[in-house]
C-alpha atoms as a PDB file:
ATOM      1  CA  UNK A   1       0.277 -34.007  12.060  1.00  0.00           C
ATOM      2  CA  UNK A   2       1.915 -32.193   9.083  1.00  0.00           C
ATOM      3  CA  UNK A   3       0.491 -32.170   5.300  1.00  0.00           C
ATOM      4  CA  UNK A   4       3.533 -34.210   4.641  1.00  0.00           C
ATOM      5  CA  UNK A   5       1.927 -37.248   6.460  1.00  0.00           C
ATOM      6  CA  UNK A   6      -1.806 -36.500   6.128  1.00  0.00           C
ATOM      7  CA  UNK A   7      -2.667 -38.768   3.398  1.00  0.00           C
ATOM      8  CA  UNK A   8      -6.177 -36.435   3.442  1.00  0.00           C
ATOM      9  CA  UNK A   9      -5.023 -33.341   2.788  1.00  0.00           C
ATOM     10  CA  UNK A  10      -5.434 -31.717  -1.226  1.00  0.00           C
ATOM     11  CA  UNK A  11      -2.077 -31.254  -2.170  1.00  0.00           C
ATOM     12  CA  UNK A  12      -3.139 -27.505  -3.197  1.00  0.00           C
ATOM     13  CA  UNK A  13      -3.433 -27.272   0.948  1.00  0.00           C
ATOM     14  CA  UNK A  14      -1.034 -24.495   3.106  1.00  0.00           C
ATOM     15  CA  UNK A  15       1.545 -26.447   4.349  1.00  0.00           C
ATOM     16  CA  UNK A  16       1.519 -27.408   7.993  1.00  0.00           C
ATOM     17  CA  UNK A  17      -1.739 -25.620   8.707  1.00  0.00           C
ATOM     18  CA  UNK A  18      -3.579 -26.050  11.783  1.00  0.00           C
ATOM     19  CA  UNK A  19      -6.527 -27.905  10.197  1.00  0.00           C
ATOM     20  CA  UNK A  20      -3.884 -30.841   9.427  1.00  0.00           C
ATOM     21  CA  UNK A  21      -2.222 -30.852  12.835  1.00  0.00           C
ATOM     22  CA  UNK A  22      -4.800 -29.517  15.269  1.00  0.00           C
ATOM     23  CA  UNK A  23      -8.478 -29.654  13.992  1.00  0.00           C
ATOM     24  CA  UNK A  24      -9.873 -33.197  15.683  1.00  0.00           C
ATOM     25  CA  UNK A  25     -10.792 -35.728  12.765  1.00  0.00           C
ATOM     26  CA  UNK A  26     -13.723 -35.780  12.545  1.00  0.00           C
ATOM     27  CA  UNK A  27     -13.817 -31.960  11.328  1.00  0.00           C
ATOM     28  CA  UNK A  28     -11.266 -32.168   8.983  1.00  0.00           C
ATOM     29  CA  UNK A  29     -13.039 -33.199   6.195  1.00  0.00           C
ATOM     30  CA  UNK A  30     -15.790 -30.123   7.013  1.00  0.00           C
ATOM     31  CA  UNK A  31     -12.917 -27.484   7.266  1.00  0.00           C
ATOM     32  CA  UNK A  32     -11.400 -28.851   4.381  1.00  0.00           C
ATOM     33  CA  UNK A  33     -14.220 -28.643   2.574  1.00  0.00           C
ATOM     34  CA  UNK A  34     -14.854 -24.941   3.568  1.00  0.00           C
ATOM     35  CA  UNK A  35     -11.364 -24.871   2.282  1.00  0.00           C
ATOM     36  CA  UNK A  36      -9.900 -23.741   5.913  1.00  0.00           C
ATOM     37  CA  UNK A  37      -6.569 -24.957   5.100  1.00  0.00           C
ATOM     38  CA  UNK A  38      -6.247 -22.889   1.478  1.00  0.00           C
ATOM     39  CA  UNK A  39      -7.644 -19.209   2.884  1.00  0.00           C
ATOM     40  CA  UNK A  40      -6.330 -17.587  -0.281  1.00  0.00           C
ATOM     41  CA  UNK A  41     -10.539 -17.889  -1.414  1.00  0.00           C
ATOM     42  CA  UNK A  42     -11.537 -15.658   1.197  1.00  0.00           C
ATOM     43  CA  UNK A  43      -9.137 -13.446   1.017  1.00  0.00           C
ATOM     44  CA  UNK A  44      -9.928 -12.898  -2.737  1.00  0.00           C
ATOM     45  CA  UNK A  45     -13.831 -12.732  -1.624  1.00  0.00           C
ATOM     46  CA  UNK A  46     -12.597 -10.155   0.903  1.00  0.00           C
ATOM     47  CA  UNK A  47     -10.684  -7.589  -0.550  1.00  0.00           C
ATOM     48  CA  UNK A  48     -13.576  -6.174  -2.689  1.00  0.00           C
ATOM     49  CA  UNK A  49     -15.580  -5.498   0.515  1.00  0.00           C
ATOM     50  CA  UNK A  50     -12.660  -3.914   2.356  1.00  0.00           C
ATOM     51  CA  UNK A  51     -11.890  -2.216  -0.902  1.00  0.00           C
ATOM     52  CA  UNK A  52     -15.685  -0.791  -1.160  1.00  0.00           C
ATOM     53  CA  UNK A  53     -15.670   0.097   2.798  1.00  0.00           C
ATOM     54  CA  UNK A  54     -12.285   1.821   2.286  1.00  0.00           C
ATOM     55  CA  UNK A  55     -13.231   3.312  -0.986  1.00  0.00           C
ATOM     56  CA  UNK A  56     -16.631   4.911   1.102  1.00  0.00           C
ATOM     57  CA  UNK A  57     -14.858   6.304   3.405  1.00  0.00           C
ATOM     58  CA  UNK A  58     -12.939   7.886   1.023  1.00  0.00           C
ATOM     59  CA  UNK A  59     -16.018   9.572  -0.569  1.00  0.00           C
ATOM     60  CA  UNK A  60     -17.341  10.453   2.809  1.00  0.00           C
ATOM     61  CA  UNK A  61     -14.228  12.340   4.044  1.00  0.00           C
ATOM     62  CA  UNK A  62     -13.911   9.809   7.184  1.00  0.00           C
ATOM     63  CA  UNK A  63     -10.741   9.238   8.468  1.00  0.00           C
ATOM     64  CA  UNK A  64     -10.961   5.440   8.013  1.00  0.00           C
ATOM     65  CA  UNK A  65     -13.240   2.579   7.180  1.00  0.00           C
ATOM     66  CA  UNK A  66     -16.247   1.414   8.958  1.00  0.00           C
ATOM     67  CA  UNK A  67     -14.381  -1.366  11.713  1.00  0.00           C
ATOM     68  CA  UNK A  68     -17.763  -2.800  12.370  1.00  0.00           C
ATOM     69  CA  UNK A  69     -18.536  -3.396   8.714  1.00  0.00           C
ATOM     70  CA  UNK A  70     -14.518  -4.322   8.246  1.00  0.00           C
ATOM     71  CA  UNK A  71     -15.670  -6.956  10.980  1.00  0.00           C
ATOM     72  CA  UNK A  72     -18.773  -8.370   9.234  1.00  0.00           C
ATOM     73  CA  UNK A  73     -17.130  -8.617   5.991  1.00  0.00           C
ATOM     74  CA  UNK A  74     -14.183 -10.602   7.140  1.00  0.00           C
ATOM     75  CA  UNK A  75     -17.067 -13.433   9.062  1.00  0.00           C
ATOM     76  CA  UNK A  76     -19.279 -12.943   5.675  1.00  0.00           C
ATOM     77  CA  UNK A  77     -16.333 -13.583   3.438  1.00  0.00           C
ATOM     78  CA  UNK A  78     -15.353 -16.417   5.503  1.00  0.00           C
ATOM     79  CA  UNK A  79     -18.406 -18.255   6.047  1.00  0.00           C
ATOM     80  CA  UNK A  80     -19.915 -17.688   1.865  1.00  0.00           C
ATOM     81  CA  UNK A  81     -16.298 -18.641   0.368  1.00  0.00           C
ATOM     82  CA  UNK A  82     -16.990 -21.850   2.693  1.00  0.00           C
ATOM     83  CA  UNK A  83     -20.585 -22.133   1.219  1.00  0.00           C
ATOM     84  CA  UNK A  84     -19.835 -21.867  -2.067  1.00  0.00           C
ATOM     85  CA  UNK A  85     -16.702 -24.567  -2.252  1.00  0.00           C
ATOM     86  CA  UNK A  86     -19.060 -26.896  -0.586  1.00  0.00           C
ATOM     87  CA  UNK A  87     -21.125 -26.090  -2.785  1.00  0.00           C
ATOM     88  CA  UNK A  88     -19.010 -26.522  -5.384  1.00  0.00           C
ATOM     89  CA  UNK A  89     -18.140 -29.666  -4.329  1.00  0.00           C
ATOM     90  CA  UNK A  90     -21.526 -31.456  -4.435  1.00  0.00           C
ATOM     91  CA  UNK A  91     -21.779 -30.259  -7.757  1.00  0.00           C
ATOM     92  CA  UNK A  92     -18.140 -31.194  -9.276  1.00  0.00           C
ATOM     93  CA  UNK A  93     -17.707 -34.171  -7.032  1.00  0.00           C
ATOM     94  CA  UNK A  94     -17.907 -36.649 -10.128  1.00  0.00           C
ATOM     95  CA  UNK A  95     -14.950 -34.278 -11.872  1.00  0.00           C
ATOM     96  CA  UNK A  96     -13.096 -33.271  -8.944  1.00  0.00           C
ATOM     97  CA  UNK A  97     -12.751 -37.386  -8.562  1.00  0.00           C
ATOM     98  CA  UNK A  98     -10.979 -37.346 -12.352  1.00  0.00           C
ATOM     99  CA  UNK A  99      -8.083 -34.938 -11.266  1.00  0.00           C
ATOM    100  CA  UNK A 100      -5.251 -35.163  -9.503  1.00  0.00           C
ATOM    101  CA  UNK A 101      -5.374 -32.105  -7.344  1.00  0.00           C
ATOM    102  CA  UNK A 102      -9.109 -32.458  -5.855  1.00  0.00           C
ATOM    103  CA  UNK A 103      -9.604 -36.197  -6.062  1.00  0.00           C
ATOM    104  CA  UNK A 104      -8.989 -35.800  -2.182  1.00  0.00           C
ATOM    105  CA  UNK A 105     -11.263 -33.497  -1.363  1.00  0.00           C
ATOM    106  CA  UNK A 106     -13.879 -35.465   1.124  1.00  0.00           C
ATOM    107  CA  UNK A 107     -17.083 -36.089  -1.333  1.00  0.00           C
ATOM    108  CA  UNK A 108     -15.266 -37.782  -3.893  1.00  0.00           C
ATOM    109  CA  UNK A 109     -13.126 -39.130  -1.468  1.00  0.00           C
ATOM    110  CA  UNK A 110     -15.569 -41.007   0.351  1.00  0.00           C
ATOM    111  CA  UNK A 111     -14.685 -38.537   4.040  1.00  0.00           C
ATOM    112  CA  UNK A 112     -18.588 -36.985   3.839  1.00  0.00           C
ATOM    113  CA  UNK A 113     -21.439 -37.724   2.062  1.00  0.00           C
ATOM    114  CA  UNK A 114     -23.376 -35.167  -0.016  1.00  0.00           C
ATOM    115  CA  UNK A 115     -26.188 -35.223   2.665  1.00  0.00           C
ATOM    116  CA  UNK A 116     -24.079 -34.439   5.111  1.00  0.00           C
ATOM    117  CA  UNK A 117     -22.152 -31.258   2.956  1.00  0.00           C
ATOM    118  CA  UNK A 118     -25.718 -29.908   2.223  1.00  0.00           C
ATOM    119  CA  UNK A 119     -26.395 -29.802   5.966  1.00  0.00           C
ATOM    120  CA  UNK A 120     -23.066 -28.415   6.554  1.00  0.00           C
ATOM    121  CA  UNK A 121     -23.171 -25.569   3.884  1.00  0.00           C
ATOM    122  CA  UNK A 122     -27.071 -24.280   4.925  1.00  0.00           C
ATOM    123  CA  UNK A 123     -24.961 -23.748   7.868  1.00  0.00           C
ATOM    124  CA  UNK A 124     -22.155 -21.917   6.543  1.00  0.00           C
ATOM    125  CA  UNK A 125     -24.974 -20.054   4.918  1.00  0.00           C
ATOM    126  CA  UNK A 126     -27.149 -19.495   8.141  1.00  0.00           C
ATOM    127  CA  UNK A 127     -23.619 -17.399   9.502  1.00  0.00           C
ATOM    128  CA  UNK A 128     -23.958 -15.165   5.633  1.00  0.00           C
ATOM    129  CA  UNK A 129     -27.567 -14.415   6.488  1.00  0.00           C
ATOM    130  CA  UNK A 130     -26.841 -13.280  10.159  1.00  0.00           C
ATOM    131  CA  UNK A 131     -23.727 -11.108   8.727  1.00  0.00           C
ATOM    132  CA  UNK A 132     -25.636  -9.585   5.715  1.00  0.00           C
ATOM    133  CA  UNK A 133     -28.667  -8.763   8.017  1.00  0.00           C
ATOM    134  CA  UNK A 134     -26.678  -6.445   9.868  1.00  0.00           C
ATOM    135  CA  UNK A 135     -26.748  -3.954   7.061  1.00  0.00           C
ATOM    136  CA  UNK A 136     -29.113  -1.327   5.793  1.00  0.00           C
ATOM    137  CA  UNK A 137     -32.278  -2.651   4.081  1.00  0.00           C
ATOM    138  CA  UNK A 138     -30.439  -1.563   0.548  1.00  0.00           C
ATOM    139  CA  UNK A 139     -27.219  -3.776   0.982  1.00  0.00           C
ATOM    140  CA  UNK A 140     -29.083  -6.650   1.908  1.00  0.00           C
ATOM    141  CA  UNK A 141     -31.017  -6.476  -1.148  1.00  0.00           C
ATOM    142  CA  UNK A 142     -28.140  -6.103  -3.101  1.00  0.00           C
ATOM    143  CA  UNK A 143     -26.632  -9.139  -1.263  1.00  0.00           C
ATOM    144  CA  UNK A 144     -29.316 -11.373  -1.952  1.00  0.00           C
ATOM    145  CA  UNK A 145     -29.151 -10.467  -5.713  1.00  0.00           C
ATOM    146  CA  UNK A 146     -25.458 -12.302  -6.019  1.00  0.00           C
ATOM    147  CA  UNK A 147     -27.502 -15.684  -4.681  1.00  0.00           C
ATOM    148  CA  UNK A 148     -28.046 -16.641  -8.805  1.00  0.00           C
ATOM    149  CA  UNK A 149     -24.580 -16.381  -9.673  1.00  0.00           C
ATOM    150  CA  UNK A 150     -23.108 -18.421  -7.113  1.00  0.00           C
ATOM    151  CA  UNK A 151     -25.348 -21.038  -7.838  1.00  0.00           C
ATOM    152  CA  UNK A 152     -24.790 -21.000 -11.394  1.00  0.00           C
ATOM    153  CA  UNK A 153     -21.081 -20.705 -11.090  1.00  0.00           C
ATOM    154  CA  UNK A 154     -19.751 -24.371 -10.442  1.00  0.00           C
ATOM    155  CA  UNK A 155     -21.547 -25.529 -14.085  1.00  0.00           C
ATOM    156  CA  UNK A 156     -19.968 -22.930 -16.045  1.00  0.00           C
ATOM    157  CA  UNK A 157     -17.131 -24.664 -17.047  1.00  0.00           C
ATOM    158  CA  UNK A 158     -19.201 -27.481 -18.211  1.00  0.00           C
ATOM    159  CA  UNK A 159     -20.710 -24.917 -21.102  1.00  0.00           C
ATOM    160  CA  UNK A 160     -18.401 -22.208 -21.661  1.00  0.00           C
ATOM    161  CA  UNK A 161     -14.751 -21.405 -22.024  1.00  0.00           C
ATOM    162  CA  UNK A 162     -15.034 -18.286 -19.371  1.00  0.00           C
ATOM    163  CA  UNK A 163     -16.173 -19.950 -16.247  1.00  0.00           C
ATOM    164  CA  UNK A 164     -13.547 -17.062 -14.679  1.00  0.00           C
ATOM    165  CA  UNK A 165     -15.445 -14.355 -15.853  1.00  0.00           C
ATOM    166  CA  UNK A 166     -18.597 -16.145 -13.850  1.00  0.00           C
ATOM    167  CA  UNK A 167     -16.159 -16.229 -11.069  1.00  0.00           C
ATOM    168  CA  UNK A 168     -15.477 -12.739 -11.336  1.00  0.00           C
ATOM    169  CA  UNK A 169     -19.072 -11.703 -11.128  1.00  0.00           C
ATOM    170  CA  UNK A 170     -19.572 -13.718  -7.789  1.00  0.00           C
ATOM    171  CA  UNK A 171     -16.382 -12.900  -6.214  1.00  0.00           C
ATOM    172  CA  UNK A 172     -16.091  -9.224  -6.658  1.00  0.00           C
ATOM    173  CA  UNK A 173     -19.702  -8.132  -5.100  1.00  0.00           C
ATOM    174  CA  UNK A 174     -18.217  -7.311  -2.242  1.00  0.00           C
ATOM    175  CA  UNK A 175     -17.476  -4.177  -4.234  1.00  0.00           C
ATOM    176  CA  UNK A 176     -21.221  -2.904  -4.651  1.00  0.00           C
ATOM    177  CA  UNK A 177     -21.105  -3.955  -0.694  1.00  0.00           C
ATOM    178  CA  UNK A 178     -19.368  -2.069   0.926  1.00  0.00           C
ATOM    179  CA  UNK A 179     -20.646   1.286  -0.813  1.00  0.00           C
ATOM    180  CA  UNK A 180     -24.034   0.351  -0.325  1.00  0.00           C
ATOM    181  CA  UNK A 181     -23.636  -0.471   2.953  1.00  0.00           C
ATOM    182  CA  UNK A 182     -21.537   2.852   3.874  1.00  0.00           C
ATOM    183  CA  UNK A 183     -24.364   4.933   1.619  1.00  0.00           C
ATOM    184  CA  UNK A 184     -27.685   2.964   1.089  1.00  0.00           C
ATOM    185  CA  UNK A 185     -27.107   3.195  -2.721  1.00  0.00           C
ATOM    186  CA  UNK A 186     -24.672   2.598  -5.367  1.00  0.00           C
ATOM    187  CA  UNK A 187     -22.718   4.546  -7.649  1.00  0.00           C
ATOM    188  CA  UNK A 188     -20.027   4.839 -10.128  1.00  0.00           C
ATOM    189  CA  UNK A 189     -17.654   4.285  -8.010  1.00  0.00           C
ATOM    190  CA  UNK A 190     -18.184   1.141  -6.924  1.00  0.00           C
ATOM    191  CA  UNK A 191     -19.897  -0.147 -10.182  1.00  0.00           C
ATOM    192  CA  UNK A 192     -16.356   0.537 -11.963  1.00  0.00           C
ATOM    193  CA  UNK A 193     -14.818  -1.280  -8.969  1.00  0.00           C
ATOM    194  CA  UNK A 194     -16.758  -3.882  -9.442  1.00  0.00           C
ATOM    195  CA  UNK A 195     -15.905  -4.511 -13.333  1.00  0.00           C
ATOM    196  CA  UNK A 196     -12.185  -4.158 -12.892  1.00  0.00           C
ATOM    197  CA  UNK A 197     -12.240  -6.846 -10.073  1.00  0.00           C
ATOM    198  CA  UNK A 198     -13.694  -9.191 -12.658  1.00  0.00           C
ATOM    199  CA  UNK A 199     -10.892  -8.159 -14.734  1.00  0.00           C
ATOM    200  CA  UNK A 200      -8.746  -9.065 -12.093  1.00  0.00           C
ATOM    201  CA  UNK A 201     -10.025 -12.106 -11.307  1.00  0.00           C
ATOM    202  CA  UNK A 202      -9.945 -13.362 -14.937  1.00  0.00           C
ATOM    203  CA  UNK A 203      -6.084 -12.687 -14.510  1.00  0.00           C
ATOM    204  CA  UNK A 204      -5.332 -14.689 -11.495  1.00  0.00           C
ATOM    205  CA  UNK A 205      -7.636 -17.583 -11.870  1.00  0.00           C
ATOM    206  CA  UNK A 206      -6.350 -18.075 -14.982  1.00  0.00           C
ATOM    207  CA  UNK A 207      -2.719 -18.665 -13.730  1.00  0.00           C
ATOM    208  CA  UNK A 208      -4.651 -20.630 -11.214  1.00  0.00           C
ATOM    209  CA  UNK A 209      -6.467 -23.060 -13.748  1.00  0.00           C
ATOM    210  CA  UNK A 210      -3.525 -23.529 -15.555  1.00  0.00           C
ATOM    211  CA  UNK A 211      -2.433 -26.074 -12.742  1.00  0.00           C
ATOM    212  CA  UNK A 212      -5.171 -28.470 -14.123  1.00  0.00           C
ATOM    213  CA  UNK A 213      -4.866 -27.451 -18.007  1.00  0.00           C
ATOM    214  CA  UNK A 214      -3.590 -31.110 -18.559  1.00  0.00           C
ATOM    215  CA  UNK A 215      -6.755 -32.997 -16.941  1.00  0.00           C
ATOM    216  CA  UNK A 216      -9.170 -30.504 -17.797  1.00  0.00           C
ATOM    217  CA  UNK A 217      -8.098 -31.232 -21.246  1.00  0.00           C
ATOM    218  CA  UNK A 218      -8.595 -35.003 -21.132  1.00  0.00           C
ATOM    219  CA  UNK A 219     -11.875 -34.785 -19.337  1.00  0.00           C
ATOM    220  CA  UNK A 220     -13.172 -31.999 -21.554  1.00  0.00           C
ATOM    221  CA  UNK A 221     -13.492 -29.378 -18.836  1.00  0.00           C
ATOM    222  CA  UNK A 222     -13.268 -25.854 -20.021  1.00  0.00           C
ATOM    223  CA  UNK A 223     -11.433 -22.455 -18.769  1.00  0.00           C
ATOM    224  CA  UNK A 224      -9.741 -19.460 -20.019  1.00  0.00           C
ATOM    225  CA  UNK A 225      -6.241 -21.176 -19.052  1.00  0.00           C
ATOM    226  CA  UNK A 226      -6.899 -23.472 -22.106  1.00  0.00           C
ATOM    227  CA  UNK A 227      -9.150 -20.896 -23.929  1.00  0.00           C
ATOM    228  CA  UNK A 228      -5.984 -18.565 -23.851  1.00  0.00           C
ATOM    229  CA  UNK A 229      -3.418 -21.279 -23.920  1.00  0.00           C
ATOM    230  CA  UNK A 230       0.244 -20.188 -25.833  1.00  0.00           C
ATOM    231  CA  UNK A 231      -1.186 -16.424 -24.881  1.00  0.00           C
ATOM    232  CA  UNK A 232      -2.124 -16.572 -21.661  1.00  0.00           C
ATOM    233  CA  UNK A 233       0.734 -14.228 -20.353  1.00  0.00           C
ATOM    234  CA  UNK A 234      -0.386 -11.234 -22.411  1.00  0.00           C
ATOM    235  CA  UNK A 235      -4.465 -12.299 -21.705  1.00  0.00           C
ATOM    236  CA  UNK A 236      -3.667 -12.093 -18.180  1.00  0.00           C
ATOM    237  CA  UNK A 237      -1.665  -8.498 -18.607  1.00  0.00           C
ATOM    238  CA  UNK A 238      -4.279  -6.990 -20.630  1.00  0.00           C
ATOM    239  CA  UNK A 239      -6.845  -8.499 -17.765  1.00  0.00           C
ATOM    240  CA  UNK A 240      -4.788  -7.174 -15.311  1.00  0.00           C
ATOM    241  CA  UNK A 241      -4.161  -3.756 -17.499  1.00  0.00           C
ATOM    242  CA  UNK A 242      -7.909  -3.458 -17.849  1.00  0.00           C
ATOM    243  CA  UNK A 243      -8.654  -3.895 -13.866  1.00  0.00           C
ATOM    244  CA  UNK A 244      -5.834  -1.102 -13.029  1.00  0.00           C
ATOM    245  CA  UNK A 245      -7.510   1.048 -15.543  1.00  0.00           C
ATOM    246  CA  UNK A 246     -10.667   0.286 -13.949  1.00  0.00           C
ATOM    247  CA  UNK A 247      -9.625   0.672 -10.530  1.00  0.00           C
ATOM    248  CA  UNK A 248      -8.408   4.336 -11.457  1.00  0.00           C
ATOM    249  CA  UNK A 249     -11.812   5.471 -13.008  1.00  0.00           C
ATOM    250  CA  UNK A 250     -13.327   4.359  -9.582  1.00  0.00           C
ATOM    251  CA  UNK A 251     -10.618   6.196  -7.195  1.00  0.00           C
ATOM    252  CA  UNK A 252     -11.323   9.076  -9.376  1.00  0.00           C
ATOM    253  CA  UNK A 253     -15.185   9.010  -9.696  1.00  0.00           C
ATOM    254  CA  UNK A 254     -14.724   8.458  -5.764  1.00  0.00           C
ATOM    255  CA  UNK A 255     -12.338  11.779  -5.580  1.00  0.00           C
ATOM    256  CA  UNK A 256      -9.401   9.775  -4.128  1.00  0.00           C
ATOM    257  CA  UNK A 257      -6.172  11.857  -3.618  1.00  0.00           C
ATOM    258  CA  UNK A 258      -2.264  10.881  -3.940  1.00  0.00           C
ATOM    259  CA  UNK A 259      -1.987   8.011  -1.182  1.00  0.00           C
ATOM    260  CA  UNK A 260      -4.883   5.734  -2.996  1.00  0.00           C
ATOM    261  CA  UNK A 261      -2.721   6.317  -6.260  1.00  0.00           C
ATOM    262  CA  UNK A 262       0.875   5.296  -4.898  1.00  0.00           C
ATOM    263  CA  UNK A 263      -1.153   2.275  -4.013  1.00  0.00           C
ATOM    264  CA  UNK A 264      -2.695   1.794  -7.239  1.00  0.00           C
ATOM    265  CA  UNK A 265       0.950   2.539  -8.315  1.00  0.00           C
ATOM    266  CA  UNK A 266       2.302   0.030  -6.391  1.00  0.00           C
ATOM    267  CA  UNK A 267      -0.273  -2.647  -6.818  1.00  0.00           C
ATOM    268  CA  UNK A 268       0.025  -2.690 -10.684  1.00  0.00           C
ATOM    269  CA  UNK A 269       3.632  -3.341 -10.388  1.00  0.00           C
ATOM    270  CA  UNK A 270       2.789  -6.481  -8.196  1.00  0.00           C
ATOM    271  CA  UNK A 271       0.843  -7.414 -11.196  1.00  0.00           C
ATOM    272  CA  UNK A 272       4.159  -6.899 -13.462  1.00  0.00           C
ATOM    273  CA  UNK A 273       5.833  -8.895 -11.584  1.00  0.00           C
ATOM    274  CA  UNK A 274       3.373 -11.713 -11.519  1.00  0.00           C
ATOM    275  CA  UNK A 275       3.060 -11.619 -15.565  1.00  0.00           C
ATOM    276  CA  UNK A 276       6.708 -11.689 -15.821  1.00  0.00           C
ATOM    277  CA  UNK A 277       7.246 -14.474 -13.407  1.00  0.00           C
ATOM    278  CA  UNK A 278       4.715 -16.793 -14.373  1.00  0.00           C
ATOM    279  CA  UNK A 279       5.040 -20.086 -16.462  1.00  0.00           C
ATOM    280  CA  UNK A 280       3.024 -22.337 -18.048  1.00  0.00           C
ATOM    281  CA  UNK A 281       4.136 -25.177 -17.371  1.00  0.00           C
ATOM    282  CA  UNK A 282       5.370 -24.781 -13.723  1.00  0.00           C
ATOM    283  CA  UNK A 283       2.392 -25.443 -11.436  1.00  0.00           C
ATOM    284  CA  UNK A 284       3.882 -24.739  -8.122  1.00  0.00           C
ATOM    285  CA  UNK A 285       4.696 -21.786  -9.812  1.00  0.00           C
ATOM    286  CA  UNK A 286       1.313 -20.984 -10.879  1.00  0.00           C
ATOM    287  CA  UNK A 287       0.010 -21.404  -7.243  1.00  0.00           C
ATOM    288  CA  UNK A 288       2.172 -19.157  -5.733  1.00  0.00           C
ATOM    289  CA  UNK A 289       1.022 -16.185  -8.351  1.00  0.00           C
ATOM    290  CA  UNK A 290      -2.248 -16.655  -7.698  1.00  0.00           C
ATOM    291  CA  UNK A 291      -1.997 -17.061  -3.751  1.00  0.00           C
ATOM    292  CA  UNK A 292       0.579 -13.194  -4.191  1.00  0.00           C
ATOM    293  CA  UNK A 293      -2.772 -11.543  -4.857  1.00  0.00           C
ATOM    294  CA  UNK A 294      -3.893 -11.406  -1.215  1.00  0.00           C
ATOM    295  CA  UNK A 295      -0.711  -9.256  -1.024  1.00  0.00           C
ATOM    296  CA  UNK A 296      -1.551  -7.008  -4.078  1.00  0.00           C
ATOM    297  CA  UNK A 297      -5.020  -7.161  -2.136  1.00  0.00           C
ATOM    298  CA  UNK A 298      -2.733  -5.748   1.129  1.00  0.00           C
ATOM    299  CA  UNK A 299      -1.314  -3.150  -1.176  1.00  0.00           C
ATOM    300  CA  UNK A 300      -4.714  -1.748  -2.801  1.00  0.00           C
ATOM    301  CA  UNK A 301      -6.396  -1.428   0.679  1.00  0.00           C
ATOM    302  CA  UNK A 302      -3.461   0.142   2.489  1.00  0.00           C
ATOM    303  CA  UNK A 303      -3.731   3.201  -0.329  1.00  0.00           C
ATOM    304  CA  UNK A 304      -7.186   3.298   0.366  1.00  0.00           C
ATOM    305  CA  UNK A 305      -7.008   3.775   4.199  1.00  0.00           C
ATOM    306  CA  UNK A 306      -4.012   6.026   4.101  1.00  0.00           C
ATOM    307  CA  UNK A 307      -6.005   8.458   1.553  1.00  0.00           C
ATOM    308  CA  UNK A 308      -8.560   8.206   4.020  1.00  0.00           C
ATOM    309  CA  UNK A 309      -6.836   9.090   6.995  1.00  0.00           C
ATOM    310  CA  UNK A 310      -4.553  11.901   5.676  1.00  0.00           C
ATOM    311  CA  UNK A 311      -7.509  13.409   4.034  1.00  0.00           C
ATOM    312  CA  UNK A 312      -9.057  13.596   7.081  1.00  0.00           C
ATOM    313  CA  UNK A 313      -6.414  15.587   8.833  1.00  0.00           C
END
């Protein structure tokens, strides 16, 4: 069964994806909630861990990240971006009901009931624990410190115009991560990593809210895509200007050589491209942008690894 004929499916869904044509149906609605079909989330919940790991080994002088800690990030990032839409879910089933593009999701569709999504996210969360346990005594403390902001997130928009920049706080741990799990400790390096991913994020969720600008405006919901509105295109530049800035001062503080910045190089100009591209008032437009940053994602972490491996020659 395609998305084209699965009258279930969120119409923000990949196309044809095996949740719609070979998950059985009574897990749809789960997988769908962990948000299986869109994997765009983890990916963005990912690439400041593999950024981190890479970044370490950098600093170290190894010839390339940690694989077993590439490994547990990629399960952790999974299994938390699943937690935390469920999450999100139970919490904004009574507004995701109001707009077009979630009114299918399966709480306010009527597919689970909220019982049923808590059991299934302490779950999801079971899998986090297991992954973050595998880590030295200081990442795991660091990992249960991100705990308040991911609750907290999914009311944000509710009482202030930058629920993005709450986004940004919960998505980019992965950058004190993977340092602290290389090292045991944290440092400027990843701390400045960590600031200009929620610069980054502010960019490309903001392209991404502005595909519900129209019903978060009747139902009073707020974001930085209707905080920003007629400006948004040079609020997302300077965003993005501010993370590549960022980004820099860490590859620096981290004493990264010429192949981490060619990819810095090369990743800011997938950011041109998305700021000149993008339009207001063009949503499948808007979703593509946003989904383009698991490739600048691609590009920032190939840098990485290359610096890592030719400085180890």
């Amino acid at each position: 069964m395609t998305q084209g004929t699965d009258t279930t499916a969120t119409i923000d869904a990949v196309r044809d994806h095996w949740v719609a044509r070979l998950a059985p149906a009574w897990a749809k609605p789960y997988l769908r909630m962990a948000r299986i079909d869109r994997p765009i989330g983890w990916w963005l919940l990912l690439w400041p861990c593999w950024w981190s790991t890479a970044l370490a080994a950098v600093a170290a002088g190894a010839p390339w990240p940690n694989p077993w800690h590439i490994v547990l990030f990629l399960v952790g990032a999974i299994s938390m971006r699943g937690a935390g839409c469920v999450w999100n879910d139970i919490v904004d089933r009574d507004i995701d009901a109001k707009v077009e593009r979630t009114r299918k999701r399966p709480i306010p569709s009527g597919q689970v009931s909220v019982l049923q999504a808590a059991v299934f996210m302490a779950s999801l969360c079971l899998i986090g624990l297991l992954v973050l346990l595998q880590f030295n005594w200081f990442a795991v403390g660091v990992g249960f410190a991100s705990v308040l902001i991911v609750v907290v997130y999914p009311l944000m928009k509710r009482v202030t115009w930058w629920p993005q920049f709450v986004l940004g706080l919960a998505f980019n741990w992965g950058a004190l991560m993977g340092w602290a799990a290389a090292f045991g400790s944290l440092s400027w390096a990843p701390l400045l990593l960590y600031v200009g991913g929620i610069a980054w994020t502010i960019g490309y969720d903001t392209i991404y809210a502005h595909q519900d600008i129209a019903d978060d405006e009747l139902i009073g919901v707020h974001s930085t895509a209707r905080l920003f509105g007629g400006r948004t295109r040079e609020m997302v530049a300077l965003f993005f200007a501010l993370a590549t800035l960022l980004f820099g001062l860490a590859f620096h503080a981290a004493g990264a050589g010429w192949p981490a910045w060619l990819g810095l190089f090369a990743a800011a100009a997938q950011m041109v491209w998305q700021v000149a591209t993008f339009r207001y008032d063009d949503p499948a437009r808007c979703l593509r942008l946003f989904r383009s940053n698991r490739d600048y994602g691609w590009i920032l972490f190939a840098g990485l690894v290359a610096d890592a491996a030719i400085s180890a020659l």
